[in-house]
PDB file of N, CA and C in Angstrom:
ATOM      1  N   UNK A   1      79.261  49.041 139.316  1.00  0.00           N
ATOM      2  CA  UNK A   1      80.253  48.046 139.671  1.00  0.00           C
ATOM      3  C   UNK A   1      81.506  48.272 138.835  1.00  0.00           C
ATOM      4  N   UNK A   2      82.862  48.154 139.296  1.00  0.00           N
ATOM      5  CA  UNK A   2      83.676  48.899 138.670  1.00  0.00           C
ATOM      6  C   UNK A   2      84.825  47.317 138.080  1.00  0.00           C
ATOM      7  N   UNK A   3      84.825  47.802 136.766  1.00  0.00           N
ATOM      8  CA  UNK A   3      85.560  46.326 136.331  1.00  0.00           C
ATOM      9  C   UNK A   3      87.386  46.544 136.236  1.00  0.00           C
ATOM     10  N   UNK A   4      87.840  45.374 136.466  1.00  0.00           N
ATOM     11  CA  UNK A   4      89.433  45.839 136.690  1.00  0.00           C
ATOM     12  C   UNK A   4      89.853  44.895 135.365  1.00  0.00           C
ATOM     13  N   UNK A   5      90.631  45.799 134.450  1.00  0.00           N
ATOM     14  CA  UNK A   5      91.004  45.801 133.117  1.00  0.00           C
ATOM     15  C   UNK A   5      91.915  44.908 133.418  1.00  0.00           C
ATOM     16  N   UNK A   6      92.223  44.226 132.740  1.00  0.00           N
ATOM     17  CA  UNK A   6      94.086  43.757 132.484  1.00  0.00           C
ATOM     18  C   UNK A   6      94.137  43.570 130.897  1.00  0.00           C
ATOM     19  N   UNK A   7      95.553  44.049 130.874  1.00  0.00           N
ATOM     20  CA  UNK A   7      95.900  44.382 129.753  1.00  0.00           C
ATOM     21  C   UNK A   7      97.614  43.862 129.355  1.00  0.00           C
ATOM     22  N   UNK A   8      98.079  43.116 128.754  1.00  0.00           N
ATOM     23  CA  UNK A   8      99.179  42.535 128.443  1.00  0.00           C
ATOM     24  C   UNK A   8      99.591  43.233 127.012  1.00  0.00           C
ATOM     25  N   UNK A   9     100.960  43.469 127.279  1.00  0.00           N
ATOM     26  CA  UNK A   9     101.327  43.491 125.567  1.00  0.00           C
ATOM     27  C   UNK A   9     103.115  43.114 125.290  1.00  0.00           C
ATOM     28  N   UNK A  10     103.020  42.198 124.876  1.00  0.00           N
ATOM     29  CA  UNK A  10     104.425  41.251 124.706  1.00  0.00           C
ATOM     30  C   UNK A  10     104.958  41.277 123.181  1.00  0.00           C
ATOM     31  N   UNK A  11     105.906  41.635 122.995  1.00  0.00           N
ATOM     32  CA  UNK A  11     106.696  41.855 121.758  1.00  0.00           C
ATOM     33  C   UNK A  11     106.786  40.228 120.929  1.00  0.00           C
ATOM     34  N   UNK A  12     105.757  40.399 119.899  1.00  0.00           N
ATOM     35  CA  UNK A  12     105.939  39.306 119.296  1.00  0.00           C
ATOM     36  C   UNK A  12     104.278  38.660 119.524  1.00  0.00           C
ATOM     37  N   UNK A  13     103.922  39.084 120.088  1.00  0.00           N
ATOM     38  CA  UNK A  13     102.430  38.445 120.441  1.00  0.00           C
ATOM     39  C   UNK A  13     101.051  39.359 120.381  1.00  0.00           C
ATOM     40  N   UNK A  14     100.348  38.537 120.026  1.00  0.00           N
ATOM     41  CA  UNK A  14      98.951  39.334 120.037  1.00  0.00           C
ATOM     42  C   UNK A  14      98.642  40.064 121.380  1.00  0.00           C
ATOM     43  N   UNK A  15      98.660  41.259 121.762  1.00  0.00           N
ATOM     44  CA  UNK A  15      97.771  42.066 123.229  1.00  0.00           C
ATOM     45  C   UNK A  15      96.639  41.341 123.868  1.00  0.00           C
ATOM     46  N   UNK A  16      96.378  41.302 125.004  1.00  0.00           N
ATOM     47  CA  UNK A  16      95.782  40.350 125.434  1.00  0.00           C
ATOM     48  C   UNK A  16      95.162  41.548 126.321  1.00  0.00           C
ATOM     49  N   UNK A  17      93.866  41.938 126.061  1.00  0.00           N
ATOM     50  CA  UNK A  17      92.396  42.831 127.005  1.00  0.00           C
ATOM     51  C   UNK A  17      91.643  41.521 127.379  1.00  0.00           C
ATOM     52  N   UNK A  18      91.409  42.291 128.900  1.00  0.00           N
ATOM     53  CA  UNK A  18      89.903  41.191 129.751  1.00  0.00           C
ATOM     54  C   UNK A  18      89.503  42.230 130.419  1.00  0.00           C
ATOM     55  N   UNK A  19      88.135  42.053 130.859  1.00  0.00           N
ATOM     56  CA  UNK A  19      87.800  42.804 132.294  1.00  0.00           C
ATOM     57  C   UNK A  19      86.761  41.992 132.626  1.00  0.00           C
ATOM     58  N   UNK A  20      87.634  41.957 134.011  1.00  0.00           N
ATOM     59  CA  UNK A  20      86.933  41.052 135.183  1.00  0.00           C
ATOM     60  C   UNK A  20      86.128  42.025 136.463  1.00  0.00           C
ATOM     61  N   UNK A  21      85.583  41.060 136.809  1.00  0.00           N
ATOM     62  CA  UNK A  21      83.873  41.483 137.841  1.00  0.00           C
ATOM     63  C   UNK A  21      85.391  42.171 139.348  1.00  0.00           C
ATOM     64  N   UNK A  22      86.198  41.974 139.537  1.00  0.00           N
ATOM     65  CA  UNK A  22      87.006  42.031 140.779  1.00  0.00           C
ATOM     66  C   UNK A  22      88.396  41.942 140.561  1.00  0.00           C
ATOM     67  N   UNK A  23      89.414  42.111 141.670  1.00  0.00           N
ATOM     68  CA  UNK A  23      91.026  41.562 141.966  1.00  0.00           C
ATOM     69  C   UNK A  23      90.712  40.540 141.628  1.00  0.00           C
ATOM     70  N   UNK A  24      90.180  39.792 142.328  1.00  0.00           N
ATOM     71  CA  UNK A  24      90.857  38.372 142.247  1.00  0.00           C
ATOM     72  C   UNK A  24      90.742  37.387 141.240  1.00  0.00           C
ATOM     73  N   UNK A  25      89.458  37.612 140.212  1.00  0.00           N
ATOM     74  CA  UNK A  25      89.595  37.427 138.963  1.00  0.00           C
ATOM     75  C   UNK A  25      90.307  37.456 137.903  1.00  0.00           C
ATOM     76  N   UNK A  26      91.287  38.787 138.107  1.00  0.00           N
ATOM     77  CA  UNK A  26      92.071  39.584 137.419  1.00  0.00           C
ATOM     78  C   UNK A  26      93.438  39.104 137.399  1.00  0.00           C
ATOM     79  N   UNK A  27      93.272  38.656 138.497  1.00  0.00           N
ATOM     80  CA  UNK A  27      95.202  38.219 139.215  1.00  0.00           C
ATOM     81  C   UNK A  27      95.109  36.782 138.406  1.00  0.00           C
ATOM     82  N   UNK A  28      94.095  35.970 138.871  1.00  0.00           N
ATOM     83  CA  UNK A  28      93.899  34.463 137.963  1.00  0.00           C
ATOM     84  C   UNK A  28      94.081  34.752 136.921  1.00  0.00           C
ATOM     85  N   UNK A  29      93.182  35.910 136.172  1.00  0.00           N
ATOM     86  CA  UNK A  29      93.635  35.730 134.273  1.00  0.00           C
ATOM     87  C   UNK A  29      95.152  35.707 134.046  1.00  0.00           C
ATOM     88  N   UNK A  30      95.748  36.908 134.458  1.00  0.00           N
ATOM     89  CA  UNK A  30      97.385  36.770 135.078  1.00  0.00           C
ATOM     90  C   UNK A  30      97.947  35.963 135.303  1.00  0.00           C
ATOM     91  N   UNK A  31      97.602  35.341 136.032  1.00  0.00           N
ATOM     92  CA  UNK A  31      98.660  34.119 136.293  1.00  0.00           C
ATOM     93  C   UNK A  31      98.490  32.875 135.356  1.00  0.00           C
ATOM     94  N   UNK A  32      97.497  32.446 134.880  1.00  0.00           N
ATOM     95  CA  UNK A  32      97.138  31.603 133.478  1.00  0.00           C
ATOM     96  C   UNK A  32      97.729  32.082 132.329  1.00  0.00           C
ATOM     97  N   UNK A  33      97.493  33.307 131.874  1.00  0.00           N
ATOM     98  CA  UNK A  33      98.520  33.727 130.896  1.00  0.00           C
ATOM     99  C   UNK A  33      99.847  33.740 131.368  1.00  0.00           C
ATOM    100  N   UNK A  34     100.261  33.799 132.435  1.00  0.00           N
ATOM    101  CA  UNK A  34     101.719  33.454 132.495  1.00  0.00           C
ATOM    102  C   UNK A  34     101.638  32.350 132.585  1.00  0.00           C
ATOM    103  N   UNK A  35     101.424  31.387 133.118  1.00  0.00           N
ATOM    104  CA  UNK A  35     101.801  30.267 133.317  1.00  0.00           C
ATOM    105  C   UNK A  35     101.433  29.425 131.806  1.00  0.00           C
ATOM    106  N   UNK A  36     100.579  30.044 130.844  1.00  0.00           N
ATOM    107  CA  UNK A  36     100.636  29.340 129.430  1.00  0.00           C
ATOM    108  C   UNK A  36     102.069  29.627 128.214  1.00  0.00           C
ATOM    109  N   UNK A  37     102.144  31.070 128.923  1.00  0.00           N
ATOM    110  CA  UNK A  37     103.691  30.719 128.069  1.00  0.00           C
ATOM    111  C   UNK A  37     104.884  31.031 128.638  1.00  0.00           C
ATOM    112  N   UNK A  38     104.792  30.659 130.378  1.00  0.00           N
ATOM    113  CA  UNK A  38     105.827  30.645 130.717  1.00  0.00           C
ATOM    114  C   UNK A  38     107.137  29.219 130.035  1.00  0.00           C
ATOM    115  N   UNK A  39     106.785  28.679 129.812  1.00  0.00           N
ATOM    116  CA  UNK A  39     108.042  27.323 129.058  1.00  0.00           C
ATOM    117  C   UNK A  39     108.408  27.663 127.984  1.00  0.00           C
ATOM    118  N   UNK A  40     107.406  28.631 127.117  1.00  0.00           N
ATOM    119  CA  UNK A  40     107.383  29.171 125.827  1.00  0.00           C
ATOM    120  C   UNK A  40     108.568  30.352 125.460  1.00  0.00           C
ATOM    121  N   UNK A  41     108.640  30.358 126.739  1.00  0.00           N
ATOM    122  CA  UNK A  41     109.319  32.237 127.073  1.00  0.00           C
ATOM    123  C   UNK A  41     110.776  31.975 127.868  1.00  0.00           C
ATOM    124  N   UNK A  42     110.406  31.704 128.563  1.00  0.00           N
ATOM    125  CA  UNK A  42     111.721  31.716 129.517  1.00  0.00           C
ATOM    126  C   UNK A  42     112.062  30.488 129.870  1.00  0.00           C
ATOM    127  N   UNK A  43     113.671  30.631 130.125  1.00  0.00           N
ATOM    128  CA  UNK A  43     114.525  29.176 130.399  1.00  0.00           C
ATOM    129  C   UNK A  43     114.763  29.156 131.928  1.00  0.00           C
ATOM    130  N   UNK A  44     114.184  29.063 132.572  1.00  0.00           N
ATOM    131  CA  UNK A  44     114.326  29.176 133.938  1.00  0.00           C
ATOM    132  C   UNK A  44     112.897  28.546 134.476  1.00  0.00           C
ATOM    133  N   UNK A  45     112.813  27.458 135.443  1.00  0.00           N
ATOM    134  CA  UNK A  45     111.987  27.220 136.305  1.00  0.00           C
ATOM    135  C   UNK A  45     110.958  28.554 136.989  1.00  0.00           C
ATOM    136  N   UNK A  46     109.557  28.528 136.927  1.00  0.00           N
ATOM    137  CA  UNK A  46     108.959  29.646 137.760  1.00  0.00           C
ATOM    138  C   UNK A  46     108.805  29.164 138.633  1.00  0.00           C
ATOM    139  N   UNK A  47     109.196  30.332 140.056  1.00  0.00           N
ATOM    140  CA  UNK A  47     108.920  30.953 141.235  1.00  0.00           C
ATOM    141  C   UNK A  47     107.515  30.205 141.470  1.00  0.00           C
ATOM    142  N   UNK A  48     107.274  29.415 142.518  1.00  0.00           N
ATOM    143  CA  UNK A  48     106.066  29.141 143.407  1.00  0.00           C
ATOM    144  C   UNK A  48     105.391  30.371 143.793  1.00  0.00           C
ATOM    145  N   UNK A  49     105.528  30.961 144.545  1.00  0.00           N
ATOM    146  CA  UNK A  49     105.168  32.277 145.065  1.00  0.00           C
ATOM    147  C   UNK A  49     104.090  33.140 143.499  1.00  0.00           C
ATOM    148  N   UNK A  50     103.506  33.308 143.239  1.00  0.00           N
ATOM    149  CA  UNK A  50     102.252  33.921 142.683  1.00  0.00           C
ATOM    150  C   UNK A  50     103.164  35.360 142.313  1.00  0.00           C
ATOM    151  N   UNK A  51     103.285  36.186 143.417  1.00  0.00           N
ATOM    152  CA  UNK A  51     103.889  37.958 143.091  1.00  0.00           C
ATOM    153  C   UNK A  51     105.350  37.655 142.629  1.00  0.00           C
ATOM    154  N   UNK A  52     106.273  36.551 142.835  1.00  0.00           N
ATOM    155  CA  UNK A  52     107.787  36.606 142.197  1.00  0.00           C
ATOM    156  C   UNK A  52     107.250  35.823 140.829  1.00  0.00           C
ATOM    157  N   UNK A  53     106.339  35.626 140.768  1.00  0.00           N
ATOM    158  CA  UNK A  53     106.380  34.512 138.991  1.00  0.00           C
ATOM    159  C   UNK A  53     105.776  35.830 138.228  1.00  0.00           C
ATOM    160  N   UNK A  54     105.079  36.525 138.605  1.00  0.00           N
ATOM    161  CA  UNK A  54     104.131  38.067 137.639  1.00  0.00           C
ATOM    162  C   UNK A  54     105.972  38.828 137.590  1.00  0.00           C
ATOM    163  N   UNK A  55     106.556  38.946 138.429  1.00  0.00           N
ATOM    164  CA  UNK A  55     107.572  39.685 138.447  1.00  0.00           C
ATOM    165  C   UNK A  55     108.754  38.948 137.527  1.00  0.00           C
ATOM    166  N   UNK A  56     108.872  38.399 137.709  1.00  0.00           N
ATOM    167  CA  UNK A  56     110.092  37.367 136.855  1.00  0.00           C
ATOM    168  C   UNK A  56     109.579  37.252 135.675  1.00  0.00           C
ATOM    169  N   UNK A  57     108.443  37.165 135.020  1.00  0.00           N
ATOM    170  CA  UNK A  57     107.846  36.851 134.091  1.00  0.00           C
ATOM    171  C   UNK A  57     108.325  38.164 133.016  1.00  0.00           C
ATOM    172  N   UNK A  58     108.021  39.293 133.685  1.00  0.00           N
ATOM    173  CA  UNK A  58     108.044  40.045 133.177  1.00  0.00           C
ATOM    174  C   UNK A  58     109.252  40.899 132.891  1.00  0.00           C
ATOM    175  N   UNK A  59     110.484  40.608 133.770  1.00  0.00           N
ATOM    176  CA  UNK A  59     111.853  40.832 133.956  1.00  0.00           C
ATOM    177  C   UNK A  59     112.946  39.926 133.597  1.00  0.00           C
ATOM    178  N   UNK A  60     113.019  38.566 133.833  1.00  0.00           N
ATOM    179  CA  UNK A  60     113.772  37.556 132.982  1.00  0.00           C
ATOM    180  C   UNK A  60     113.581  37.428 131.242  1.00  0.00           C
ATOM    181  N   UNK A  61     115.041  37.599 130.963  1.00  0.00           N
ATOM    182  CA  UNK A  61     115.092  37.533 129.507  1.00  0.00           C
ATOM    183  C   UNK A  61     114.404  36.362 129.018  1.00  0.00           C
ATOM    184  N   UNK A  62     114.138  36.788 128.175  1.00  0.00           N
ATOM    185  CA  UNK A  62     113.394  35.795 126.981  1.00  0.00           C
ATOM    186  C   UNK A  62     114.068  35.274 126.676  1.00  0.00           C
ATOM    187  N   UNK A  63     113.560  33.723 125.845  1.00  0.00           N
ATOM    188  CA  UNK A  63     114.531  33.241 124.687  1.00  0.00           C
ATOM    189  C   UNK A  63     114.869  33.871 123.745  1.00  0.00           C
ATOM    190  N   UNK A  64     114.000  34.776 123.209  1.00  0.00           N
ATOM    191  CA  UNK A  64     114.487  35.323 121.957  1.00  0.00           C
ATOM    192  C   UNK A  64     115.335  36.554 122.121  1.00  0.00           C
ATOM    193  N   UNK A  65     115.815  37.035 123.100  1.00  0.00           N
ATOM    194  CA  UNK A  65     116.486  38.028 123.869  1.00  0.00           C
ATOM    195  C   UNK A  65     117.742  38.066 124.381  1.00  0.00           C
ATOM    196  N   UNK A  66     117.651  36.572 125.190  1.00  0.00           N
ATOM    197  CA  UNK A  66     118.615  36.366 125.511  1.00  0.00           C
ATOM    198  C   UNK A  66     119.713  35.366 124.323  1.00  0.00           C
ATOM    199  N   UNK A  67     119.068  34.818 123.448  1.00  0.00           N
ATOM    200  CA  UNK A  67     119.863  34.566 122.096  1.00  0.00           C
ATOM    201  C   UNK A  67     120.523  35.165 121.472  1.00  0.00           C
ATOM    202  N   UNK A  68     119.643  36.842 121.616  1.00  0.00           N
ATOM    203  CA  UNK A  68     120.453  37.853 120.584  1.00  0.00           C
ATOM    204  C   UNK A  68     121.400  38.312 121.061  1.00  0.00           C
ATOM    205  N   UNK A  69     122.214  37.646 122.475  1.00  0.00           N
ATOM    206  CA  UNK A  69     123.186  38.622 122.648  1.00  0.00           C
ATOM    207  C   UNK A  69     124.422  37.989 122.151  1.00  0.00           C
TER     208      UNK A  69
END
């Protein structure tokens, strides 16, 4: 049975490894970790849509990013 890794690594934060039994397990851990520090992170309302919030998440400046400019 083949397990699907996810693997996070965010500047400033501990790396975050799981492996889940499937997709769709995988996408949930995903989206919980975003959605735990999405308020934490970014100044912008998230995207309803599931695939624009993984994407924005990961492409919208940070607070601490967008401060330094």
């Amino acid at each position: 049975m083949p397990l699907h890794l996810l693997m996070v690594s965010l500047h400033g934060e501990p790396d975050e490894l799981s492996a889940h039994p499937d997709h769709d397990t995988s996408w949930a851990a995903l989206l919980r970790y975003i959605d735990e520090r999405w308020s934490t992170r970014i100044d912008a309302e998230p995207p309803a849509d599931d695939n624009a919030r993984v994407e924005a998440f990961f492409l919208l400046p940070t607070r601490s990013t967008s401060s330094a400019r």
